[in-house]
Protein backbone atom coordinates (compact mmCIF):
# COMPACT_ATOMS: atom_id res chain seq x y z
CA UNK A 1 105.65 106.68 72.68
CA UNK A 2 109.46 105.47 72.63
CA UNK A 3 110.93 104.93 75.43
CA UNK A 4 114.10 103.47 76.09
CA UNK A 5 114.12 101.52 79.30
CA UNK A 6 117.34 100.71 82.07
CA UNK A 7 116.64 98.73 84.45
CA UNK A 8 119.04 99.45 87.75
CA UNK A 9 117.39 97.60 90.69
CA UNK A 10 116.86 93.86 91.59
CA UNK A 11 114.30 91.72 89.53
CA UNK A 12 111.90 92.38 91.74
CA UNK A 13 111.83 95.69 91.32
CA UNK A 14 112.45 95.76 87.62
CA UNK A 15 108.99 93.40 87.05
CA UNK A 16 106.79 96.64 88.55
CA UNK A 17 108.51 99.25 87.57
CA UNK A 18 109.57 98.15 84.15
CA UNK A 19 108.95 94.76 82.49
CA UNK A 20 105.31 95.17 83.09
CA UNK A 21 104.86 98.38 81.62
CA UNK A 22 106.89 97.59 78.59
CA UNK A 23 105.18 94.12 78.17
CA UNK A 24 101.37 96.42 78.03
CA UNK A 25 102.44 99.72 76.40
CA UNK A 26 104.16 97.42 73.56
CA UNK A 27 100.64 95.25 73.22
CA UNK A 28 98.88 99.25 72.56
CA UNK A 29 101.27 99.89 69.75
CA UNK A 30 104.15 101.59 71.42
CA UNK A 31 108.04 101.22 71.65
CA UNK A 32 109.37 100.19 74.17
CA UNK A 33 112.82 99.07 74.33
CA UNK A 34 113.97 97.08 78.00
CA UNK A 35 117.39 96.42 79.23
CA UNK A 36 119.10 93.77 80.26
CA UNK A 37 117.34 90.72 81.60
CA UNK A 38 115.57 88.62 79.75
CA UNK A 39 114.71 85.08 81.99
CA UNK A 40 111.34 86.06 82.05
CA UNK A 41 110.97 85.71 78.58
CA UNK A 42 108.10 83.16 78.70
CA UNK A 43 105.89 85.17 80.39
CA UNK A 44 106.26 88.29 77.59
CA UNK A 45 109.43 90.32 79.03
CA UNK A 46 111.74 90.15 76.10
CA UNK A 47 114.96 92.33 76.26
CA UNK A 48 115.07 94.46 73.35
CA UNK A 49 117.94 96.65 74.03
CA UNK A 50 121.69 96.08 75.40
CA UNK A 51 122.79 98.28 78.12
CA UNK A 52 126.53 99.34 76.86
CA UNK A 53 127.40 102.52 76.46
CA UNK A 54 128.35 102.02 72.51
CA UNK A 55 124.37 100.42 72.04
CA UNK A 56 122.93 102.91 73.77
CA UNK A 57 124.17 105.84 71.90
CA UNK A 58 123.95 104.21 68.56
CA UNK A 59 119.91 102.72 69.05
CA UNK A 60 119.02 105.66 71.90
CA UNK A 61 118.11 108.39 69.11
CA UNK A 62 115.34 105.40 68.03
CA UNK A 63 113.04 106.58 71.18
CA UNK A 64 111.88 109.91 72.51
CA UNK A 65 113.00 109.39 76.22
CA UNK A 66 114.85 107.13 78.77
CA UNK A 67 113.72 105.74 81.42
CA UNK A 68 115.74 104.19 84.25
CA UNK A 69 115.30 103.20 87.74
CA UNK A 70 117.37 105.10 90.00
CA UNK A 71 120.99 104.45 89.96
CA UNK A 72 124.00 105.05 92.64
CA UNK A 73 126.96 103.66 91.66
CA UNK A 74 128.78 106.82 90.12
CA UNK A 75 129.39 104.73 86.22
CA UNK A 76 125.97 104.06 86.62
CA UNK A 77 124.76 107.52 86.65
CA UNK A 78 127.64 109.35 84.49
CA UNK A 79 126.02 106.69 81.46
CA UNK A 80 122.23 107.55 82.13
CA UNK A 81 123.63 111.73 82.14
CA UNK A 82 126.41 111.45 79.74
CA UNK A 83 124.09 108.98 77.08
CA UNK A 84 121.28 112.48 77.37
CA UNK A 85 124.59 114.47 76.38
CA UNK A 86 125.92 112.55 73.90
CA UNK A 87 122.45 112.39 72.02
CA UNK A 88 122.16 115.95 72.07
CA UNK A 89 126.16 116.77 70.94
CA UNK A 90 125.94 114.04 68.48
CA UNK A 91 122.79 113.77 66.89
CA UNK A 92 121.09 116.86 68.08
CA UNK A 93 118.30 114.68 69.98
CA UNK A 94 116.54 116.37 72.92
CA UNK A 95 115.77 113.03 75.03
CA UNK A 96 114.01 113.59 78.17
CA UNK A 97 115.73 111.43 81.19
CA UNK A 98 113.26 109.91 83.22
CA UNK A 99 114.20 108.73 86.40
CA UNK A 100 111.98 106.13 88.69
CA UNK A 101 111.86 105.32 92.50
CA UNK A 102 110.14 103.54 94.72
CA UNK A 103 111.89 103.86 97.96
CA UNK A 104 112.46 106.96 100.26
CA UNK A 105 116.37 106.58 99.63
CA UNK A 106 117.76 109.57 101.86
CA UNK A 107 115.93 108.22 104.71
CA UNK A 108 116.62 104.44 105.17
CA UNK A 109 116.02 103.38 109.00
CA UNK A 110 118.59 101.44 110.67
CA UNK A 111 117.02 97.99 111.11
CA UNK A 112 117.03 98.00 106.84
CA UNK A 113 120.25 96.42 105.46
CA UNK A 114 120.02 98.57 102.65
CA UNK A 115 120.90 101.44 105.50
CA UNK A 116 124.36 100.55 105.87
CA UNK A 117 125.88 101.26 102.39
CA UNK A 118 122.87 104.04 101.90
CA UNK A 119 123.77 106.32 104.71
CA UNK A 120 122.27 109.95 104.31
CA UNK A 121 126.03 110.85 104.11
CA UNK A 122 127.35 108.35 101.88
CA UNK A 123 128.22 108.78 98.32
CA UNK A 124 125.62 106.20 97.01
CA UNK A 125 122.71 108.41 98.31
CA UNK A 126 125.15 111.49 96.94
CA UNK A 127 124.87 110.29 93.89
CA UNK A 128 121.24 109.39 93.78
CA UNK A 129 120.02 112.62 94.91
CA UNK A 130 121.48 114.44 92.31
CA UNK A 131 120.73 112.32 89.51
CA UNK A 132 117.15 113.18 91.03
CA UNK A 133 117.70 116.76 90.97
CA UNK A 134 118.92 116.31 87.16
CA UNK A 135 116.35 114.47 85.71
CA UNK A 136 114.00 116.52 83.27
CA UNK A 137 110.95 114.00 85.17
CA UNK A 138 110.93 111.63 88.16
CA UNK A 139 108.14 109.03 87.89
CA UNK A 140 106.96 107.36 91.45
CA UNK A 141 104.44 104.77 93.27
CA UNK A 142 101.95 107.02 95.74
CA UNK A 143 101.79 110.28 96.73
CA UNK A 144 103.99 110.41 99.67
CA UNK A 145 106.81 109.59 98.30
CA UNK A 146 106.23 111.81 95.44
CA UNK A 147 105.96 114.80 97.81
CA UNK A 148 109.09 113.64 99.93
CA UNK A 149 110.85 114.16 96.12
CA UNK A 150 109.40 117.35 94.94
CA UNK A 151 112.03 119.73 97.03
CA UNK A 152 115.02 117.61 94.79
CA UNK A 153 112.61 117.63 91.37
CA UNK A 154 109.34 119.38 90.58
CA UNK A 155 108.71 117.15 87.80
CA UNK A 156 107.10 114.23 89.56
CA UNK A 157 104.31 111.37 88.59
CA UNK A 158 103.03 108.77 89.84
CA UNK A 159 102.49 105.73 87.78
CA UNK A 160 101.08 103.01 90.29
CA UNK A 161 102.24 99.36 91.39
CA UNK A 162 99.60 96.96 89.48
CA UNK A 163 98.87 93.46 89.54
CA UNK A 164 98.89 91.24 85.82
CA UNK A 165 96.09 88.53 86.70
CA UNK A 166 97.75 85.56 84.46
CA UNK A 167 101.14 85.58 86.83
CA UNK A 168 99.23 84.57 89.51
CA UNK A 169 97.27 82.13 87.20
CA UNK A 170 98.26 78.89 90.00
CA UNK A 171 96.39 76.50 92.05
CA UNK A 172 95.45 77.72 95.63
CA UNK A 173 95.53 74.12 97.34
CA UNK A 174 92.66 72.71 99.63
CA UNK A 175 94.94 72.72 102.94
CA UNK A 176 93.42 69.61 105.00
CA UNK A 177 94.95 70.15 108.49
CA UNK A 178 91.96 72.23 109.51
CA UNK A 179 93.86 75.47 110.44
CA UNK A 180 93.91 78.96 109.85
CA UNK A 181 96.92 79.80 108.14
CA UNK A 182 98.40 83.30 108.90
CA UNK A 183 100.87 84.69 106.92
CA UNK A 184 103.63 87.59 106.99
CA UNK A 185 105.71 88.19 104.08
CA UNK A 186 108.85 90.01 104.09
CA UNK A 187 113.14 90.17 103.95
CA UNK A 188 115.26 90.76 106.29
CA UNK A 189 114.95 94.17 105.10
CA UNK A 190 111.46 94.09 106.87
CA UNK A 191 112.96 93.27 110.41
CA UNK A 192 111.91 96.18 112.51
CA UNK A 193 108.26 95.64 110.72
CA UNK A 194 108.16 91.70 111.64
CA UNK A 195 110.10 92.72 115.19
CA UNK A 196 106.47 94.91 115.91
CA UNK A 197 104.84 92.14 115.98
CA UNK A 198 106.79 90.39 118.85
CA UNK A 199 104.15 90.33 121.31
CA UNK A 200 101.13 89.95 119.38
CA UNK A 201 102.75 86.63 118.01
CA UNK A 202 103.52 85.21 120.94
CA UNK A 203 99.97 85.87 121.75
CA UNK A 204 99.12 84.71 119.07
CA UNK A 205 101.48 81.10 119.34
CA UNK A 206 99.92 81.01 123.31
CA UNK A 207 95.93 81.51 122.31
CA UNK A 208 96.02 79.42 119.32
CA UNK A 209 98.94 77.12 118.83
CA UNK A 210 96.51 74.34 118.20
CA UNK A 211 94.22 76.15 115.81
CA UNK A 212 96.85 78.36 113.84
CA UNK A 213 99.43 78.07 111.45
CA UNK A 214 102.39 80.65 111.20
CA UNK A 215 103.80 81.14 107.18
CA UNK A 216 106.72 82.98 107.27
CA UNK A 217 108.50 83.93 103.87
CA UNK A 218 112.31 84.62 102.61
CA UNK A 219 113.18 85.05 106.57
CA UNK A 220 112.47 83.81 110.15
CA UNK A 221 113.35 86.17 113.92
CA UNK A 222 114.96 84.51 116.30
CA UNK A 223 112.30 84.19 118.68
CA UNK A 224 109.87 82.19 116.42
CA UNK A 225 112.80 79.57 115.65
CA UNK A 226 111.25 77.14 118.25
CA UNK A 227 108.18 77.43 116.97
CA UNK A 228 109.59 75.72 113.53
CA UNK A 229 110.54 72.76 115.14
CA UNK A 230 106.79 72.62 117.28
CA UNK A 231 104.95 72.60 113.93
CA UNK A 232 103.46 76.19 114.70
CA UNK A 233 105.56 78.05 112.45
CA UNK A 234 106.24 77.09 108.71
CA UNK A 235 109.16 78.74 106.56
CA UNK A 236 109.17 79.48 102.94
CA UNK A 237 112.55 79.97 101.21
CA UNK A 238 112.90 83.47 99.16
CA UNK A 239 111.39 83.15 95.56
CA UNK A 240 111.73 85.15 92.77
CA UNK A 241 109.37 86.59 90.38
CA UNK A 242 107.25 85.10 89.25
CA UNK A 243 107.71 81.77 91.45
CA UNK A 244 106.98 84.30 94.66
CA UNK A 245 103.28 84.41 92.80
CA UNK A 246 103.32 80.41 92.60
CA UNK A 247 104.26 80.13 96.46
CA UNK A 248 102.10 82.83 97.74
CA UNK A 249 99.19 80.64 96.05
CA UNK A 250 100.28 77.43 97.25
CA UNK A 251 100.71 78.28 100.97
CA UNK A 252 96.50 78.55 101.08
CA UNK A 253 96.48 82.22 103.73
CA UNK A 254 93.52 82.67 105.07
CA UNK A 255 94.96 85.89 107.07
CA UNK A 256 97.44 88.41 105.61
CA UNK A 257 99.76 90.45 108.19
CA UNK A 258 100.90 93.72 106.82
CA UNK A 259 102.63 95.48 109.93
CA UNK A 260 104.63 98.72 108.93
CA UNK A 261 106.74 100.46 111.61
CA UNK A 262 105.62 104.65 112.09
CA UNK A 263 108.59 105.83 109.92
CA UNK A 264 108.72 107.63 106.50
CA UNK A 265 110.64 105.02 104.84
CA UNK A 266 107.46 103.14 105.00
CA UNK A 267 104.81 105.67 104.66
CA UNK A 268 106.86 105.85 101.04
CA UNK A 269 106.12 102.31 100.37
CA UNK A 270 103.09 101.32 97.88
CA UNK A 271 100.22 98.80 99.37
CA UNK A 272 101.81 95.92 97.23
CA UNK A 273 100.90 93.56 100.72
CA UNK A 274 97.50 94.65 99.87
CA UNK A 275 97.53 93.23 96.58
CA UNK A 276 99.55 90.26 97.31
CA UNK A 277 96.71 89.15 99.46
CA UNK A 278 93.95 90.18 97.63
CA UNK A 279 95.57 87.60 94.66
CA UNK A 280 96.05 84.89 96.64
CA UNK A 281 92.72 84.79 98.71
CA UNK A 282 93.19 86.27 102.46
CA UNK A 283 91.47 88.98 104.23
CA UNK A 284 94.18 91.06 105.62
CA UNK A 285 95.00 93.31 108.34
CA UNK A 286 97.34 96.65 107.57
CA UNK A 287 99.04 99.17 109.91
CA UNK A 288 97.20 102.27 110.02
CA UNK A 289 99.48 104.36 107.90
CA UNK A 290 99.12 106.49 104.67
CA UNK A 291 100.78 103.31 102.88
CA UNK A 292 97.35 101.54 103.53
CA UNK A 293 94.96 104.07 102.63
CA UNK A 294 93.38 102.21 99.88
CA UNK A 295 92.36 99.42 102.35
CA UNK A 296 88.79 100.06 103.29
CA UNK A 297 88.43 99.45 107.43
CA UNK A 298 86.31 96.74 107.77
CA UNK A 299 85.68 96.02 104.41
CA UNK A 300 88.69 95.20 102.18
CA UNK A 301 90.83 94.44 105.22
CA UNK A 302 91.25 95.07 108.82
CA UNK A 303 93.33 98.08 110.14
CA UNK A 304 95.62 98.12 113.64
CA UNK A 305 98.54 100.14 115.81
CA UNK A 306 98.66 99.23 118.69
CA UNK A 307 99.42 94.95 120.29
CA UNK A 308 95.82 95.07 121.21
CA UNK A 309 94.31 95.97 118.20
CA UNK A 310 96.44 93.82 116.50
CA UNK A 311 95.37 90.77 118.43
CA UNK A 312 91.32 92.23 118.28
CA UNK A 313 91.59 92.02 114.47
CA UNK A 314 93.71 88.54 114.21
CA UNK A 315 91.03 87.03 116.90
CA UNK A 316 88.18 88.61 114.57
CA UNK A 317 89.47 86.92 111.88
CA UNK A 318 90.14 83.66 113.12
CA UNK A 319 87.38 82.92 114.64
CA UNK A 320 85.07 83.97 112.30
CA UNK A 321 85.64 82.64 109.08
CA UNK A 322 82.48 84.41 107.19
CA UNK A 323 84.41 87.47 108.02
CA UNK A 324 87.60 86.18 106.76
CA UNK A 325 85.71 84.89 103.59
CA UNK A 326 83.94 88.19 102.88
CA UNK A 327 86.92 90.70 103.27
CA UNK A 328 89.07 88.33 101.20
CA UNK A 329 86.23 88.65 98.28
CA UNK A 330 85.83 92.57 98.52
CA UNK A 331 89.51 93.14 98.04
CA UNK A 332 89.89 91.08 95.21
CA UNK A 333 86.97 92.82 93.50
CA UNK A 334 88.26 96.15 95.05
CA UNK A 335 92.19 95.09 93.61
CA UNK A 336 90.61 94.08 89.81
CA UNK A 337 88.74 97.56 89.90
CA UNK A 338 91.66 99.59 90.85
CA UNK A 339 95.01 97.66 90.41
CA UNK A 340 94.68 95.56 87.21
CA UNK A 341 97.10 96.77 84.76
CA UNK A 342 95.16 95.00 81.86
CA UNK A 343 92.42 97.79 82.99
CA UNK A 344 95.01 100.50 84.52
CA UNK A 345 97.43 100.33 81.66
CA UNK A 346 95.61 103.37 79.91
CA UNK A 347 96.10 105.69 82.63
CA UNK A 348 99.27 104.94 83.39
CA UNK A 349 99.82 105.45 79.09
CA UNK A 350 98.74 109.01 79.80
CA UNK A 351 100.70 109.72 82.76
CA UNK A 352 103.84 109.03 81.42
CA UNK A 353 102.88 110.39 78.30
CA UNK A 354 102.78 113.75 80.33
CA UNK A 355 105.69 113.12 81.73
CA UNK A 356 107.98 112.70 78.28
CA UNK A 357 106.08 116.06 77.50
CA UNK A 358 106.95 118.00 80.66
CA UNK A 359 110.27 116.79 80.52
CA UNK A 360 110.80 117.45 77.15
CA UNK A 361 109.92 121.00 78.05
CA UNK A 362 112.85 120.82 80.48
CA UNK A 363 115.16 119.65 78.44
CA UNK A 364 114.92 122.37 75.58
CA UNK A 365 114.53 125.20 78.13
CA UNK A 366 118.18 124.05 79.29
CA UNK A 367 119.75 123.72 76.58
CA UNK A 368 118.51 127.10 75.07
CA UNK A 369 119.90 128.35 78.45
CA UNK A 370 122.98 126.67 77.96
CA UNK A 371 123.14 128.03 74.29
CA UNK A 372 122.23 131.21 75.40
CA UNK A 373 124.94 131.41 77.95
């Protein structure tokens, strides 16, 4: 394969859906060129291709499709549809666009930030719906959010979220203050999720101040402020990839909170909580929702919906550290088996390999439509 990569989205973002790929399909003898960033260079992510429009039509007939995560700013999208054009008018190239997402983008809910400049109505979601419905393939992370796109684009595959074992290759320190550390990670962008938990952490701060330890990453609500300045509560500041794997090691979890509000927004999202804790060491506990499906109850992690499950499963854990020890073992084995792109890297080879074919298809059916018209 060939594939010309452009990356849209945050770094984040770009590391699963992009660099990460491109750093394993290269290593199995394919091309794969990857626009614009290249700070991650030591770890293998190289950028290999420039993202102006003059580059990208002179080096774009070099690969047999692009790739891009999703755009929505309209110069954005009039390159990805105007750079398939141009390869066709000029050089007679059928390239296949490819277009990837990872969020349910025409249904943000309101506590998101995102959901402000991504109303349903506004042009940004305008514009990313229809460079959805024009894409000859769509590629997505789980199977919800892949049938939420299927009415804009029948062309859709999934090519998974994965973990690379050496990035979170750090020490996982020997915490000495003889308590259980329990973490939630998230932006403010995971408010209404963190806001869910309200009740069951103050619960939580009022049956085992003296026994716990709160983590908090990237952001802190209001109400566990005090708890900061009590010793209770511990903030992280935001890191990046792949310093976010460094301080999810160092912090030592021995629980993982992965609350999700009931929405479709998250239902879209991939289990990347579950893998986060499965890496660093934790036995985690996960909203009952589609999103957590590949958590085994009981084995690989602990499952709850309502405050009282919530703090069942958090007092299971906490005061039995066998159990704690156990779960946090089976995921890891479970995320090695299932999620390692060293192992997964084939299958995700074929999928998209499928999907340059399908949308190859597409491609050459419209044009001889167009032609024949």
């Amino acid at each position: 394969m060939k594939i010309l990569q452009i990356t849209q989205m945050n770094r984040g973002i770009n590391y699963y859906r992009h660099w990460q790929y491109a750093k394993y399909l290269n290593q199995r003898g394919h091309t794969i060129g990857c626009t614009p960033e290249s700070a991650m260079s030591p770890y293998g992510y190289e950028a290999t291709a420039v993202d102006s429009p003059e580059w990208l039509l002179a080096n774009a007939d070099k690969y047999d499709a692009i790739w891009s995560t999703i755009p929505f700013e309209p110069n954005k999208a009039a390159t990805l549809l105007g750079l398939r054009e141009a390869l066709y008018r000029v050089k007679g190239i059928h390239a296949p666009l490819i277009i990837d997402i990872d969020d349910l983008i025409n249904d943000i809910p309101a506590y998101n930030m995102a959901s402000k400049v991504a109303k349903k109505t506004s042009d940004r979601v305008k514009i990313a719906v229809a460079i959805l419905r024009a894409a000859d393939a769509i590629t997505t992370t789980c199977n919800f959010l892949a049938d939420k796109v299927r009415p804009l684009n029948p062309r859709v595959f999934i090519t998974p979220n994965c973990v690379e074992p050496p990035m979170w290759n750090h020490p996982r320190p020997i915490k000495d203050d003889g308590k259980v550390r329990v973490l939630w990670t998230g932006s403010s962008a995971r408010w209404g999720d963190i806001m869910m938990m309200k009740d069951t952490l103050f619960w939580l701060h009022d049956n085992y101040g003296e026994k716990v330890k709160l983590i908090l990453t990237a952001s802190c609500p209001d109400f566990a402020v005090p708890w900061v300045d009590q010793g209770f509560a511990y903030v992280t500041q935001w890191a990046p990839i792949p310093d976010y794997m460094m301080v999810m090691r160092y912090v030592s979890a021995d629980i993982g909170l992965a609350p999700l509000l009931p929405n479709d927004f998250n239902r879209s999202k991939s289990p990347l909580k579950y893998l986060d804790h499965a890496m660093i060491g934790c036995a985690g506990i996960y909203s009952r929702e589609c999103t957590y499906d590949v958590v085994a109850e009981d084995y690989t992690g602990l499952k709850a919906s309502t405050p009282e499950e919530w703090q069942i499963q958090l007092k299971r854990l906490i005061e039995n550290p066998i159990l704690r020890t156990n779960i946090a073992a089976a995921s890891y084995v479970d995320v090695m088996r299932r999620f390692n792109i060293e192992t997964q890297i084939p299958s995700i080879e074929a999928t998209l390999q499928q999907a340059i074919n399908v949308g190859s298809l597409n491609i050459s059916a419209e044009r001889s439509r167009a032609n024949a018209s």
